[in-house]
N, C-alpha and C. Protein backbone atom coordinates (compact mmCIF):
# COMPACT_ATOMS: atom_id res chain seq x y z
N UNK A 1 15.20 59.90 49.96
CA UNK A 1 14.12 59.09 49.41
C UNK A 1 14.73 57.80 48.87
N UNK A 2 14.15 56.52 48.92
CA UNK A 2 14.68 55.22 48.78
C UNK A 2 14.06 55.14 47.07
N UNK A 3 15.24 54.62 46.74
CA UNK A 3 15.02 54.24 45.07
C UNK A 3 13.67 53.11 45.12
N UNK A 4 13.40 53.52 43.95
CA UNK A 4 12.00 52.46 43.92
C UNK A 4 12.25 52.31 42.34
N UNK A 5 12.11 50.92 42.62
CA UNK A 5 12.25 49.43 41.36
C UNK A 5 11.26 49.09 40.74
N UNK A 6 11.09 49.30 39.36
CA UNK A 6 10.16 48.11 38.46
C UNK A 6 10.84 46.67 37.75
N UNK A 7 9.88 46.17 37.82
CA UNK A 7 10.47 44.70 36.78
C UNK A 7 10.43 45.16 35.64
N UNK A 8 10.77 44.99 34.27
CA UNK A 8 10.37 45.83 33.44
C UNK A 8 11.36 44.36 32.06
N UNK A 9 10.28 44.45 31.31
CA UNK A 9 10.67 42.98 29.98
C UNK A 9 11.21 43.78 28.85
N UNK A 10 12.59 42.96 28.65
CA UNK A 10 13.51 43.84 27.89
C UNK A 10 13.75 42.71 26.20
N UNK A 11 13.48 43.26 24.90
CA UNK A 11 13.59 41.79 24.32
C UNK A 11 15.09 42.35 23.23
N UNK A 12 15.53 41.58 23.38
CA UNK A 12 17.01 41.63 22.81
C UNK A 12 16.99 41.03 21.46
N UNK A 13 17.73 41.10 20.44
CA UNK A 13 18.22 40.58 18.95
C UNK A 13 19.48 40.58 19.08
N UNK A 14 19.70 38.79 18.38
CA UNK A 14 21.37 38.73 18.66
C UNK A 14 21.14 37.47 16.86
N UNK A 15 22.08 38.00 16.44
CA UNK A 15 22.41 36.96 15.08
C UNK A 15 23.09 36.41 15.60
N UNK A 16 21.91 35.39 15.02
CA UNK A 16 22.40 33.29 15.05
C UNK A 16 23.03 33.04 14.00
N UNK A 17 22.81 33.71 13.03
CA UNK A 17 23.50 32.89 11.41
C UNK A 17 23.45 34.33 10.41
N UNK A 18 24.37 33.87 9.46
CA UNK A 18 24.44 35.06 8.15
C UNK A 18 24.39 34.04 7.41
N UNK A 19 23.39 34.46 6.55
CA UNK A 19 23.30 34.01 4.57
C UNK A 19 23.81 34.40 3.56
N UNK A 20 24.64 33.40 3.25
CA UNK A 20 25.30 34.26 1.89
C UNK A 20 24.24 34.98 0.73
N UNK A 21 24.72 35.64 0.30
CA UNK A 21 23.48 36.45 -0.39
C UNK A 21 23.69 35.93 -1.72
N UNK A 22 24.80 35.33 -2.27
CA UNK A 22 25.41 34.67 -3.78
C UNK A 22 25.13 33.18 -3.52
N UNK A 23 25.78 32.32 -2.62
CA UNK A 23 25.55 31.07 -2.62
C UNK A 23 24.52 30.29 -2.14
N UNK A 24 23.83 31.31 -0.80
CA UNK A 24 22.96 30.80 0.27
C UNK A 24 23.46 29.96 1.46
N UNK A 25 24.82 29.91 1.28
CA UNK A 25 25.64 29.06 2.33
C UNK A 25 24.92 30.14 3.67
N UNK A 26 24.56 29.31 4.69
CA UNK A 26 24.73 29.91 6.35
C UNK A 26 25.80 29.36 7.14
N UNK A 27 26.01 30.59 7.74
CA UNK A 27 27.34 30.24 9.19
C UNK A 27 26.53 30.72 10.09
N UNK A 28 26.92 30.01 11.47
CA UNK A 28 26.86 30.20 12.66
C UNK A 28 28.30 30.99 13.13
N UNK A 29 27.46 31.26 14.57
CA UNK A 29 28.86 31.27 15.38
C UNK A 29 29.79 30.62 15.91
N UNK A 30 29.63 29.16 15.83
CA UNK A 30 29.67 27.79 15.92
C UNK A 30 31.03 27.24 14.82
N UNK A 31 30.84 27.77 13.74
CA UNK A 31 31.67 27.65 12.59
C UNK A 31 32.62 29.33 12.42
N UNK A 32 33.55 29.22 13.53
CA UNK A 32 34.39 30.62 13.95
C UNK A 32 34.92 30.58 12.34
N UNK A 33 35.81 29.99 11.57
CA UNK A 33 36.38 30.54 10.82
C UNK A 33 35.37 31.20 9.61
N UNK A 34 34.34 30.44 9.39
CA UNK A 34 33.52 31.39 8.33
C UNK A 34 33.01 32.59 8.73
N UNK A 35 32.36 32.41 10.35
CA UNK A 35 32.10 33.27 10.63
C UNK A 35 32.99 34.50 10.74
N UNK A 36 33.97 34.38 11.08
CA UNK A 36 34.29 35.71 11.12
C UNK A 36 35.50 36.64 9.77
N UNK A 37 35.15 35.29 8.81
CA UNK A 37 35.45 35.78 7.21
C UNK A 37 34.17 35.81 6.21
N UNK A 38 33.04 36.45 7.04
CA UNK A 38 31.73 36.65 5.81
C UNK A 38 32.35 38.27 5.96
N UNK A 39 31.78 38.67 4.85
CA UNK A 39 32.02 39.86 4.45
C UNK A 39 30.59 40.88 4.46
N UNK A 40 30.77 42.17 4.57
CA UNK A 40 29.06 42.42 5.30
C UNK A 40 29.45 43.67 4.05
N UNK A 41 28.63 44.28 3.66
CA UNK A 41 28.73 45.83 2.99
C UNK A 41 27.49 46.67 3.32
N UNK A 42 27.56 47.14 3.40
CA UNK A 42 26.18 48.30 3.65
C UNK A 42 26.37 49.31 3.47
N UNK A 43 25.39 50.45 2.36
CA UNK A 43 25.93 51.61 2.31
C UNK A 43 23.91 51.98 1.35
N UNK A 44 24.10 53.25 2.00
CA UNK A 44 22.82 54.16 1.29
C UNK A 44 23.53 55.14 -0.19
N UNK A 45 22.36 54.81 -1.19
CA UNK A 45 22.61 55.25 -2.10
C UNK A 45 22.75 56.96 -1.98
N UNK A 46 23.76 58.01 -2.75
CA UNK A 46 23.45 59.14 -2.39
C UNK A 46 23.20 60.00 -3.73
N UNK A 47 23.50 61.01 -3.85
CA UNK A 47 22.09 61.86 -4.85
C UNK A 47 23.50 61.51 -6.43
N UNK A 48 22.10 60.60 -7.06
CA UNK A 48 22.66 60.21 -8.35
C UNK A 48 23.60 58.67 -8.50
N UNK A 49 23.44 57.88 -7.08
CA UNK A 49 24.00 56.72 -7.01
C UNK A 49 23.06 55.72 -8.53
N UNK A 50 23.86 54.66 -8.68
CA UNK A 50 23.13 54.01 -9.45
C UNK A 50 22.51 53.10 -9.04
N UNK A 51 22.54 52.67 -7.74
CA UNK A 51 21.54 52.28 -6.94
C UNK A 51 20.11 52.72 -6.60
N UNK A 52 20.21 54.24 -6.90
CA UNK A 52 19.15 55.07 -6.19
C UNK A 52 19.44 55.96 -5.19
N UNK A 53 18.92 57.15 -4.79
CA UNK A 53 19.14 57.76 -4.24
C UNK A 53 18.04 57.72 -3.09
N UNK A 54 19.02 57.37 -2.39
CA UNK A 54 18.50 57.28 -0.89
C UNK A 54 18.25 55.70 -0.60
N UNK A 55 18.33 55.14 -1.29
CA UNK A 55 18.06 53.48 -1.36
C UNK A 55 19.17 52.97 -0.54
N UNK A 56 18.47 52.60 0.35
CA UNK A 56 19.67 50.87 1.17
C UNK A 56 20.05 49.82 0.54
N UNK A 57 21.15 49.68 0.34
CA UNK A 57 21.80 49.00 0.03
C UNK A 57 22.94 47.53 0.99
N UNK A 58 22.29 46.52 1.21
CA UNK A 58 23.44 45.64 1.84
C UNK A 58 23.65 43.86 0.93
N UNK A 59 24.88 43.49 1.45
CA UNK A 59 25.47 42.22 0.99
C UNK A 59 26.12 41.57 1.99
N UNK A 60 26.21 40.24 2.29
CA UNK A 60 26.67 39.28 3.00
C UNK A 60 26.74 38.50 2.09
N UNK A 61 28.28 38.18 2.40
CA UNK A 61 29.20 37.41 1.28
C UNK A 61 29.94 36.50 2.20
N UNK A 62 29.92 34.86 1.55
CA UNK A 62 31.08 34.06 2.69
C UNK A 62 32.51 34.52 1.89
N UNK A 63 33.54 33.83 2.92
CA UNK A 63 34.54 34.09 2.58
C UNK A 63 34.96 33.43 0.73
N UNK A 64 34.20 32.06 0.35
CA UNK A 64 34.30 31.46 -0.60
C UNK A 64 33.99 32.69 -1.77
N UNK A 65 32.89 33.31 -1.79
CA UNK A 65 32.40 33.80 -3.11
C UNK A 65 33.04 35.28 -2.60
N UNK A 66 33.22 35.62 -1.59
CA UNK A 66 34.02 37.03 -1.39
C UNK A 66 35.04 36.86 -2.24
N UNK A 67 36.04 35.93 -2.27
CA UNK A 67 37.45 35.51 -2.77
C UNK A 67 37.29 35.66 -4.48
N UNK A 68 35.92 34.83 -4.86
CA UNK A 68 35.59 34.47 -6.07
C UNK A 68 35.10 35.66 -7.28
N UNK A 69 34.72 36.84 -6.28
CA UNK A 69 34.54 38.44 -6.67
C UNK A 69 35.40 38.93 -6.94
N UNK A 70 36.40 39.29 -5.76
CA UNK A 70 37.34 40.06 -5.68
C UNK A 70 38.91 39.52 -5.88
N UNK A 71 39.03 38.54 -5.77
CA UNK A 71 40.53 37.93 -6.19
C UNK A 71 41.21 38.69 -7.70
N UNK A 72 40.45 38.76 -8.60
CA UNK A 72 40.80 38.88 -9.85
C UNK A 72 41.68 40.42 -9.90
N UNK A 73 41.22 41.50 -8.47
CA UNK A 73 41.85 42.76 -8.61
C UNK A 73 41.83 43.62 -7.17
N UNK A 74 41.62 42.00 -6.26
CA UNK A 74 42.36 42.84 -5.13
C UNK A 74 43.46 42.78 -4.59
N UNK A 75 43.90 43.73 -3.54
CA UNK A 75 45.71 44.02 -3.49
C UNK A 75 45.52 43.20 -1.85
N UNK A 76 46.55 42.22 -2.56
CA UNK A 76 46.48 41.56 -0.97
C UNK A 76 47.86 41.58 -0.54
N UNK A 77 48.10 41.86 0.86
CA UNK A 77 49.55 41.80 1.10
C UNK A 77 49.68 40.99 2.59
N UNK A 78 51.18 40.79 2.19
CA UNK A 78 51.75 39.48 3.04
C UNK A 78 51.44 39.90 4.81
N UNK A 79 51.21 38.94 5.59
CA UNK A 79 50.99 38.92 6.71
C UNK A 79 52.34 39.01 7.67
């Protein structure tokens, strides 16, 4: 039996830009070095989080205010 074909409309999602969630700065993909130093977190609250339990939780951070958080006590080591 011969395969038989539909046309069939497929709609895709692709991120154009991330917002900083602290500054409001946006990057493209266009701007490689920010882009690929924003910082993303995502995590669901679990039973007794102080977030909430069961609550979504996410952050997009540029590399500027990522640094400006975490510098003060993170362990960075030499390349």
């Amino acid at each position: 039996m011969p395969r038989i074909y539909q046309d069939v409309q497929i709609t895709e999602q692709r991120i154009t830009a991330i917002e900083c969630s602290r500054c409001k700065k946006t990057a493209t993909p266009d701007d490689f070095v920010e882009w690929q130093e924003f910082f993303t977190w995502i995590n669901t609250g679990g039973f007794g989080s102080v977030w909430g339990d069961g609550t979504k939780v996410s952050v997009d951070l540029c590399q500027q205010c990522t640094h400006d958080i975490f510098s003060g006590f993170a362990t960075i080591h030499d390349a």
